[in-house]
C-alpha atoms as a PDB file:
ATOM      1  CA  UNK A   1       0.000   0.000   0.000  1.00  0.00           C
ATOM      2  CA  UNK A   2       3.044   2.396   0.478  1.00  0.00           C
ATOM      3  CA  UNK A   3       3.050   3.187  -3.426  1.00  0.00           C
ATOM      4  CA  UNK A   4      -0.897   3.517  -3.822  1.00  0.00           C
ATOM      5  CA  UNK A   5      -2.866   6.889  -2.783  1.00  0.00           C
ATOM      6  CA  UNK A   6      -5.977   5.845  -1.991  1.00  0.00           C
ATOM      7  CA  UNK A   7      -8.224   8.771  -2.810  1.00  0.00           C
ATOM      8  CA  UNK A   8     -11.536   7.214  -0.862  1.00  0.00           C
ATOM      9  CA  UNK A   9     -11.930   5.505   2.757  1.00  0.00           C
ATOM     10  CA  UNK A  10     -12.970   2.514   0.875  1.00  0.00           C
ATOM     11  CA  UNK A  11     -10.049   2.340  -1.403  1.00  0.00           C
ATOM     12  CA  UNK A  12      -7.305   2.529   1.477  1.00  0.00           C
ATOM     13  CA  UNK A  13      -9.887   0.053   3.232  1.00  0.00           C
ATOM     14  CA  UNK A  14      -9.286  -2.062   0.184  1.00  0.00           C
ATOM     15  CA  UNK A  15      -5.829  -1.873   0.131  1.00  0.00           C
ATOM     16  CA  UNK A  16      -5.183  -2.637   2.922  1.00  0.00           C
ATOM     17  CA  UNK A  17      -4.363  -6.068   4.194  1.00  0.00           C
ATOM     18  CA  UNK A  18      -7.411  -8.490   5.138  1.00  0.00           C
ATOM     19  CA  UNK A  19      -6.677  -9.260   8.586  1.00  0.00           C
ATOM     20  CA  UNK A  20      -6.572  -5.404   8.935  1.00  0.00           C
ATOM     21  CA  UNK A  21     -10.184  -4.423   7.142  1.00  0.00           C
ATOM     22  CA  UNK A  22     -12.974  -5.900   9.772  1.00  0.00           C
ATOM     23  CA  UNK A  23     -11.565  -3.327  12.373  1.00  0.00           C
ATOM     24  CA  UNK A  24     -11.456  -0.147   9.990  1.00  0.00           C
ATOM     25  CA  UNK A  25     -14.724  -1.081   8.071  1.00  0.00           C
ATOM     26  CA  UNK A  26     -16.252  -1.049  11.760  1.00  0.00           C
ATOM     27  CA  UNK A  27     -14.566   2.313  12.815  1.00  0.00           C
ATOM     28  CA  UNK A  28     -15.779   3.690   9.274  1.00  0.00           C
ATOM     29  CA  UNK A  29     -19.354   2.271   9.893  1.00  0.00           C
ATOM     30  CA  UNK A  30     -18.982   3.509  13.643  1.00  0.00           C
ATOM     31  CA  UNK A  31     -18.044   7.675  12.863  1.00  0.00           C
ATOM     32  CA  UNK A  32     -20.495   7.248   9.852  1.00  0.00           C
ATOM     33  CA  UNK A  33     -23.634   6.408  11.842  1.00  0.00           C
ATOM     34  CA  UNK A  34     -22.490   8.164  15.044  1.00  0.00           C
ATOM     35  CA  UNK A  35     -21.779  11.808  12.909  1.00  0.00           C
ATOM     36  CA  UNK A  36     -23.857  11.263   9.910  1.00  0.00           C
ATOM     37  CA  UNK A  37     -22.714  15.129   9.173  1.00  0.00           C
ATOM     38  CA  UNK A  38     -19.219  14.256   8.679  1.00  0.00           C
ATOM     39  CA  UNK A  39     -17.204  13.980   5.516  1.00  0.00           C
ATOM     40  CA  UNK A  40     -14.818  11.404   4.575  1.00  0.00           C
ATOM     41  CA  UNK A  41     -11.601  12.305   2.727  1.00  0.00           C
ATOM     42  CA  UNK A  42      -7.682  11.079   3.122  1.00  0.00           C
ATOM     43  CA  UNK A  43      -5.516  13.476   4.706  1.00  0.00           C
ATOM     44  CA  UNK A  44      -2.131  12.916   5.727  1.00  0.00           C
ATOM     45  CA  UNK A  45      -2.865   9.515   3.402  1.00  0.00           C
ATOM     46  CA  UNK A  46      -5.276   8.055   6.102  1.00  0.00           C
ATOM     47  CA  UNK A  47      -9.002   8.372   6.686  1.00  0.00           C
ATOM     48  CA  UNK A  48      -9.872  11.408   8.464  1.00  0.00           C
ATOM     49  CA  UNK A  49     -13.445  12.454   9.238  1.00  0.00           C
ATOM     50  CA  UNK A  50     -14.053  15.870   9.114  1.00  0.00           C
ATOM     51  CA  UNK A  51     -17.299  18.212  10.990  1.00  0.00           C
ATOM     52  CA  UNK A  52     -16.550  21.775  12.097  1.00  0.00           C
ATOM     53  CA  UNK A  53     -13.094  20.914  12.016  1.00  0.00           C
ATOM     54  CA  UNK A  54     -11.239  17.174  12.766  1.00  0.00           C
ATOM     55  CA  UNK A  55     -13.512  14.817  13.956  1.00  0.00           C
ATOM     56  CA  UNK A  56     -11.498  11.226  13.764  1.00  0.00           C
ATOM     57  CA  UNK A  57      -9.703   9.352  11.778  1.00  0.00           C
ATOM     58  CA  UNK A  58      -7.532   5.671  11.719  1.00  0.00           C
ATOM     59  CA  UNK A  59      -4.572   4.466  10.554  1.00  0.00           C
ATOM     60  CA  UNK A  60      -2.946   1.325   9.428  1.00  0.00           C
ATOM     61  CA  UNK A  61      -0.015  -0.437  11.250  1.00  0.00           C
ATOM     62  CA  UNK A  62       1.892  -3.388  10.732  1.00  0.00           C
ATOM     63  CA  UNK A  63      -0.527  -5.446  13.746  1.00  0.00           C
ATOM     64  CA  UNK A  64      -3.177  -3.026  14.976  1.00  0.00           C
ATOM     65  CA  UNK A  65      -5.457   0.271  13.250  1.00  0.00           C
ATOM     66  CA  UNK A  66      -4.664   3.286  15.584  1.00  0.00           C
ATOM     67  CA  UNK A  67      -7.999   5.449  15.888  1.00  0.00           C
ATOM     68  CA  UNK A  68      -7.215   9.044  16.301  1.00  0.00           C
ATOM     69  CA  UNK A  69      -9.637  11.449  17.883  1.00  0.00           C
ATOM     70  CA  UNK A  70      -8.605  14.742  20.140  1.00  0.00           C
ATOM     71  CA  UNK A  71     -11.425  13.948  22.675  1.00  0.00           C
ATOM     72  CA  UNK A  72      -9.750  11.368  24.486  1.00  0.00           C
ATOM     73  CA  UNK A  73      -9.689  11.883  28.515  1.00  0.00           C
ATOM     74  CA  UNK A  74      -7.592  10.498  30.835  1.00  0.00           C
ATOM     75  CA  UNK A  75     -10.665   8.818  32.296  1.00  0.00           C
ATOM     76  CA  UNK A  76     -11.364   7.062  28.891  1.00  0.00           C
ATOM     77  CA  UNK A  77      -7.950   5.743  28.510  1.00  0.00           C
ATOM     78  CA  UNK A  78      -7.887   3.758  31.629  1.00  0.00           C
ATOM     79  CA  UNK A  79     -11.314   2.232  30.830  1.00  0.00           C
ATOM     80  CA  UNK A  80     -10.012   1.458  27.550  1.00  0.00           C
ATOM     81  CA  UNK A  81      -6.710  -0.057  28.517  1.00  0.00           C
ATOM     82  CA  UNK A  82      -8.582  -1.907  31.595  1.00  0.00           C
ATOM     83  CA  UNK A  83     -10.484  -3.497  28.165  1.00  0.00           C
ATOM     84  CA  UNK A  84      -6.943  -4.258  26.767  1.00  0.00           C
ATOM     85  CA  UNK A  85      -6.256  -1.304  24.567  1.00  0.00           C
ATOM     86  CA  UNK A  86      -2.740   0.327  24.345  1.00  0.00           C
ATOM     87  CA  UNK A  87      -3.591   3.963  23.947  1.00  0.00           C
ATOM     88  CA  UNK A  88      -1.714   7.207  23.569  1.00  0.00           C
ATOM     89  CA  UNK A  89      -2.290  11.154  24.083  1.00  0.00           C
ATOM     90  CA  UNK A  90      -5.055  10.678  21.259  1.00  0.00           C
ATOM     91  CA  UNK A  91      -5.460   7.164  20.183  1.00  0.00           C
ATOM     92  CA  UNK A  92      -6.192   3.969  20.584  1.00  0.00           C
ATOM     93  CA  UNK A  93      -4.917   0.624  19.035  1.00  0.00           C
ATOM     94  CA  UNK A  94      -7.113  -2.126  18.112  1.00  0.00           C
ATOM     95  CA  UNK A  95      -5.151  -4.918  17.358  1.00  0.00           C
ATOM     96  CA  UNK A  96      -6.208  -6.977  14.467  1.00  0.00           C
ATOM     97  CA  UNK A  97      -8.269  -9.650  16.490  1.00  0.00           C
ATOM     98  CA  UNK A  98      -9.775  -7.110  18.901  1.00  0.00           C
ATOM     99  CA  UNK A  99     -13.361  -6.283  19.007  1.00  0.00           C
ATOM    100  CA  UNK A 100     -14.209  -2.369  18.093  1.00  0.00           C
ATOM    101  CA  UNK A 101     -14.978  -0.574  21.534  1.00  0.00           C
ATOM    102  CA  UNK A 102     -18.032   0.318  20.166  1.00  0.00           C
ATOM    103  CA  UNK A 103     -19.858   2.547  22.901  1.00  0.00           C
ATOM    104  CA  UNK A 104     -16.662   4.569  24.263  1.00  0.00           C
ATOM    105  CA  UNK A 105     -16.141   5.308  20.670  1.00  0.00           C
ATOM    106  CA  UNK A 106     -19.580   6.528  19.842  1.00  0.00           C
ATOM    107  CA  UNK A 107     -18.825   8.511  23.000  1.00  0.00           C
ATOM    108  CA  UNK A 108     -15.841   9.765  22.172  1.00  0.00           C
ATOM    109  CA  UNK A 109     -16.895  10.479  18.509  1.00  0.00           C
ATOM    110  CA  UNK A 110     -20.402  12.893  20.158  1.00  0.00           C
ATOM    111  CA  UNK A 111     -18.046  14.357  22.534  1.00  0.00           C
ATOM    112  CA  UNK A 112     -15.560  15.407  19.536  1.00  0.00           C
ATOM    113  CA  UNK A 113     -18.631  16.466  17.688  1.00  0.00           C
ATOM    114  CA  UNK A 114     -19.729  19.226  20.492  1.00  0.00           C
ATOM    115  CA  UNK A 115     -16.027  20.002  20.860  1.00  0.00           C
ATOM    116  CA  UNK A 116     -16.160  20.773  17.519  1.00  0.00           C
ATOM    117  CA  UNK A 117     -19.484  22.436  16.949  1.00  0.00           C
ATOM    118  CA  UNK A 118     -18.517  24.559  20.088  1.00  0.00           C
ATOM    119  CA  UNK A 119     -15.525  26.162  18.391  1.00  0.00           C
ATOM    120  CA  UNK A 120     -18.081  27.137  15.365  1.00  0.00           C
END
């Protein structure tokens, strides 16, 4: 994938390896339904998701997708890595066999959202 631009989420989905495309089709699916507003693009070549600004985006690695979103509290972090999650200042890896934290990320994505809309 290093010599192909995807120019769509679903084409860098695509390229992407398999073992890699069940987590980032469910974090696409996830900001989709959870900020319906939002528009998909590739920035930095990886999906970002953009509303009044950054909303979220992910990113491939060689054995996790690292979602990126500015919301994330010190709170959320250690319920996330209490799941199992490594995490940084402002993401989280899923590894390949991990399920999607599903409702801390919709969280995380409507707390972006206001953060966002606030700034507006």
């Amino acid at each position: 994938m290093a010599d192909l631009k995807p120019k769509t989420v679903d084409e860098f989905i695509d390229l992407s390896p398999e073992e890699a495309q069940e987590v980032m089709i469910k974090l696409k699916k996830l900001i989709e339904t959870t900020a319906s507003n939002a528009e998909s693009g590739i920035s930095w070549n990886v999906p970002i998701y953009k509303y009044n600004g950054i909303l979220a985006g992910f990113s491939l690695a060689k054995k996790h997708v690292s979602f990126g979103i500015d919301s994330l509290t010190e709170e959320m972090r250690e319920i996330l890595e209490e799941k199992g999650y490594k995490t940084g200042k402002k993401t989280i890896q899923i590894k390949f066999n991990q399920e999607v934290p599903e409702v801390e990320f919709k969280q995380l994505i409507q707390e972006q959202a206001k953060l966002n809309e606030s700034k507006n």
